[in-house]
C-alpha atoms as a PDB file:
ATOM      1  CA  UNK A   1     160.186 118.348 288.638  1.00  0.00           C
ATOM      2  CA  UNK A   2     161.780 121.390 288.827  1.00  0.00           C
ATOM      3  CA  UNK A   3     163.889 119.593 285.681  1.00  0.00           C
ATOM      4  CA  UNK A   4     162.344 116.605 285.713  1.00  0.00           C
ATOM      5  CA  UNK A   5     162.200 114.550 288.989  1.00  0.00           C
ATOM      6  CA  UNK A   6     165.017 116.861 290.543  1.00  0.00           C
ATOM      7  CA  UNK A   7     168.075 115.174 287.915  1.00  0.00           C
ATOM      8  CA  UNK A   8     167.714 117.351 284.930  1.00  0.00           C
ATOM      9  CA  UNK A   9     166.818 114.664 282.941  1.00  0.00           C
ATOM     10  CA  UNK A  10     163.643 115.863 281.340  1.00  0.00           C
ATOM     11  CA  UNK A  11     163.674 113.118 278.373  1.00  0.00           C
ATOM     12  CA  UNK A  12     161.655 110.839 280.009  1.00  0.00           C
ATOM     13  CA  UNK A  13     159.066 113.304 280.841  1.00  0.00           C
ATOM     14  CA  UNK A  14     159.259 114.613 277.702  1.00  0.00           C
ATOM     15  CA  UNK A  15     158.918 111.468 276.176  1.00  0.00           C
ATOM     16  CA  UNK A  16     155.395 111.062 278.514  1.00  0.00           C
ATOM     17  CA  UNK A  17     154.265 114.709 277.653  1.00  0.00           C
ATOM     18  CA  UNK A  18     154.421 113.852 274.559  1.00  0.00           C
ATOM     19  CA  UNK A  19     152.834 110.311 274.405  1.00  0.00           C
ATOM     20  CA  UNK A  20     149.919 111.496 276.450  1.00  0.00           C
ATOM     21  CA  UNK A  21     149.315 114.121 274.128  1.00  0.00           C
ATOM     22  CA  UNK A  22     149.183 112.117 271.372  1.00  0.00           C
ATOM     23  CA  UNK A  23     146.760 109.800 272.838  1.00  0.00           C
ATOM     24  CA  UNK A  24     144.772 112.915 273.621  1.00  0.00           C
ATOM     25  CA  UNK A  25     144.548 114.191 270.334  1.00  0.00           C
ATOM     26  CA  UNK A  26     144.590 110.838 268.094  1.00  0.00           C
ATOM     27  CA  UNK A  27     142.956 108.261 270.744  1.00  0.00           C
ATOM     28  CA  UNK A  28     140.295 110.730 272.618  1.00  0.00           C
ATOM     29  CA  UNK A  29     141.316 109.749 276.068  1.00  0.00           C
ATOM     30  CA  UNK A  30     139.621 112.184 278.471  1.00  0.00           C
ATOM     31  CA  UNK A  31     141.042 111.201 281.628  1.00  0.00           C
ATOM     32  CA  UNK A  32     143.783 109.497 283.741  1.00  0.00           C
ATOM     33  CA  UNK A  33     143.972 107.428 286.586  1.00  0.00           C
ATOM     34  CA  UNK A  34     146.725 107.099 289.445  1.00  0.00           C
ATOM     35  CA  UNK A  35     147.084 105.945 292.302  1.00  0.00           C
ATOM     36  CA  UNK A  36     149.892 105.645 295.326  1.00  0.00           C
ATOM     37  CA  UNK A  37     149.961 101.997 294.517  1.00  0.00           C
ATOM     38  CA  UNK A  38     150.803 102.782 290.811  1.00  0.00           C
ATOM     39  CA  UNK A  39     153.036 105.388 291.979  1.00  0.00           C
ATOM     40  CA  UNK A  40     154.783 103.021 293.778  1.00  0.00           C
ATOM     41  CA  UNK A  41     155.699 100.397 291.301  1.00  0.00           C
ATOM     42  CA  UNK A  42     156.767 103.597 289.139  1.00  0.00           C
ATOM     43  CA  UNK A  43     159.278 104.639 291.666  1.00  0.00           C
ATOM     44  CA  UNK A  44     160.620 101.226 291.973  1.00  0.00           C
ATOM     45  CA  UNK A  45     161.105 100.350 288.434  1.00  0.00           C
ATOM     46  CA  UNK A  46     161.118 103.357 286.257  1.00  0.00           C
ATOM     47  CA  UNK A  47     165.107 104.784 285.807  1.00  0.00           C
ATOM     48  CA  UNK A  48     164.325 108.134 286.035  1.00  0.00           C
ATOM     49  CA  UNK A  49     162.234 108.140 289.027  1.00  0.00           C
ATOM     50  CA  UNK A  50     165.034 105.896 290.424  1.00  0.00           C
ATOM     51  CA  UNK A  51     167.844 108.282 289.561  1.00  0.00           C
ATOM     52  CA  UNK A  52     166.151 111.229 291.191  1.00  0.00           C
ATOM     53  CA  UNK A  53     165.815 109.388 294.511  1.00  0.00           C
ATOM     54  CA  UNK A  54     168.912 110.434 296.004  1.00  0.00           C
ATOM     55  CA  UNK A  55     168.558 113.917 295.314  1.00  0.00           C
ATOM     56  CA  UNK A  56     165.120 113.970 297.007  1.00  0.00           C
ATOM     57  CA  UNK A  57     166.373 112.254 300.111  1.00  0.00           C
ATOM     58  CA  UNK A  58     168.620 114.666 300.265  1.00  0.00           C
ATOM     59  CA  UNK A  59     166.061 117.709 300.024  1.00  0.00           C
ATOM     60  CA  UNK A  60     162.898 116.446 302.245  1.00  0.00           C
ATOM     61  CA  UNK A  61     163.072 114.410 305.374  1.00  0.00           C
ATOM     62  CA  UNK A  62     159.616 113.353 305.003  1.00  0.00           C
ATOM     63  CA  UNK A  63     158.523 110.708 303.470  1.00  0.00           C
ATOM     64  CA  UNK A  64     154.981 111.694 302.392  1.00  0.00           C
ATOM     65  CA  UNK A  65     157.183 115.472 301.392  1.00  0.00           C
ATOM     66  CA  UNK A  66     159.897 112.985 299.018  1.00  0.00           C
ATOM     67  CA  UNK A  67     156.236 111.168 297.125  1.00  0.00           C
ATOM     68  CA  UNK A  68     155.239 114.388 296.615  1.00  0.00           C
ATOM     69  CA  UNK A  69     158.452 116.382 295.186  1.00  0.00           C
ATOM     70  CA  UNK A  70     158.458 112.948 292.873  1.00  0.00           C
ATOM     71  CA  UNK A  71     155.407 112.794 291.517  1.00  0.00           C
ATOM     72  CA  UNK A  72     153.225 115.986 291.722  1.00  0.00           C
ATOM     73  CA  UNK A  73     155.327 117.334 288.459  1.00  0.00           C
ATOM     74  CA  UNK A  74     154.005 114.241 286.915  1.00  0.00           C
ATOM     75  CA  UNK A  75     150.684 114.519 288.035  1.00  0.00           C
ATOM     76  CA  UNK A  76     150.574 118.827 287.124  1.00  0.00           C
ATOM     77  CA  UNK A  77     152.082 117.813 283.420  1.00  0.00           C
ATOM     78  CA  UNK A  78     148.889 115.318 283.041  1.00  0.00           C
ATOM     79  CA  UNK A  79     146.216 118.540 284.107  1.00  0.00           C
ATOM     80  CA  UNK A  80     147.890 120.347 281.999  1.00  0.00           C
ATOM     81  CA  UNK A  81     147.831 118.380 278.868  1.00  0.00           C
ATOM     82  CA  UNK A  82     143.784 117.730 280.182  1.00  0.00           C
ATOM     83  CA  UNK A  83     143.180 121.672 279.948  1.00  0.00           C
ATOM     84  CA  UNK A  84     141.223 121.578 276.863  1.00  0.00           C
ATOM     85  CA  UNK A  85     139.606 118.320 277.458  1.00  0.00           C
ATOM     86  CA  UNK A  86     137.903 119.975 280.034  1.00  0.00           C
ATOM     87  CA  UNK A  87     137.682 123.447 279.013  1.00  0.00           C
ATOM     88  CA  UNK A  88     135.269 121.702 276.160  1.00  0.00           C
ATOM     89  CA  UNK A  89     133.127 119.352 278.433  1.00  0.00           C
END
């Protein structure tokens, strides 16, 4: 998100990064799954996907190139934080 979701608000990725680490590390999750249809209700109803909306209109005229710029920060952060779950399988 180039500063998260294009509106420099990083705390609520942050706040994720964090969480899924946790759960990583205390929990033993090993794994994620999403979806468009998740991604979807995310956009809708989470404030800081909402708030960066306008700014990615603005930037891509394509649709499928706006769901991308959204949520592919999202999805690299999750990888990342996955790197040594896999680097130990």
């Amino acid at each position: 998100m180039a500063s998260s979701r294009h509106n420099g608000d990083t705390s609520a990725s942050e706040d994720r990064t964090t969480r899924l680490a946790a759960w990583i590390a205390d929990d033993g999750i090993q794994g994620l799954t999403s979806n468009p249809a998740i991604f979807y209700h995310a956009i809708c109803h989470d404030p800081a996907y909402r708030a960066a909306l306008p700014a990615v209109r603005g930037a891509h005229a394509d649709p499928e190139q706006r769901f991308e710029a959204l949520v592919l920060p999202d999805v690299q952060r999750a990888c990342d934080q996955f790197a040594r779950v896999y680097q130990d399988s």
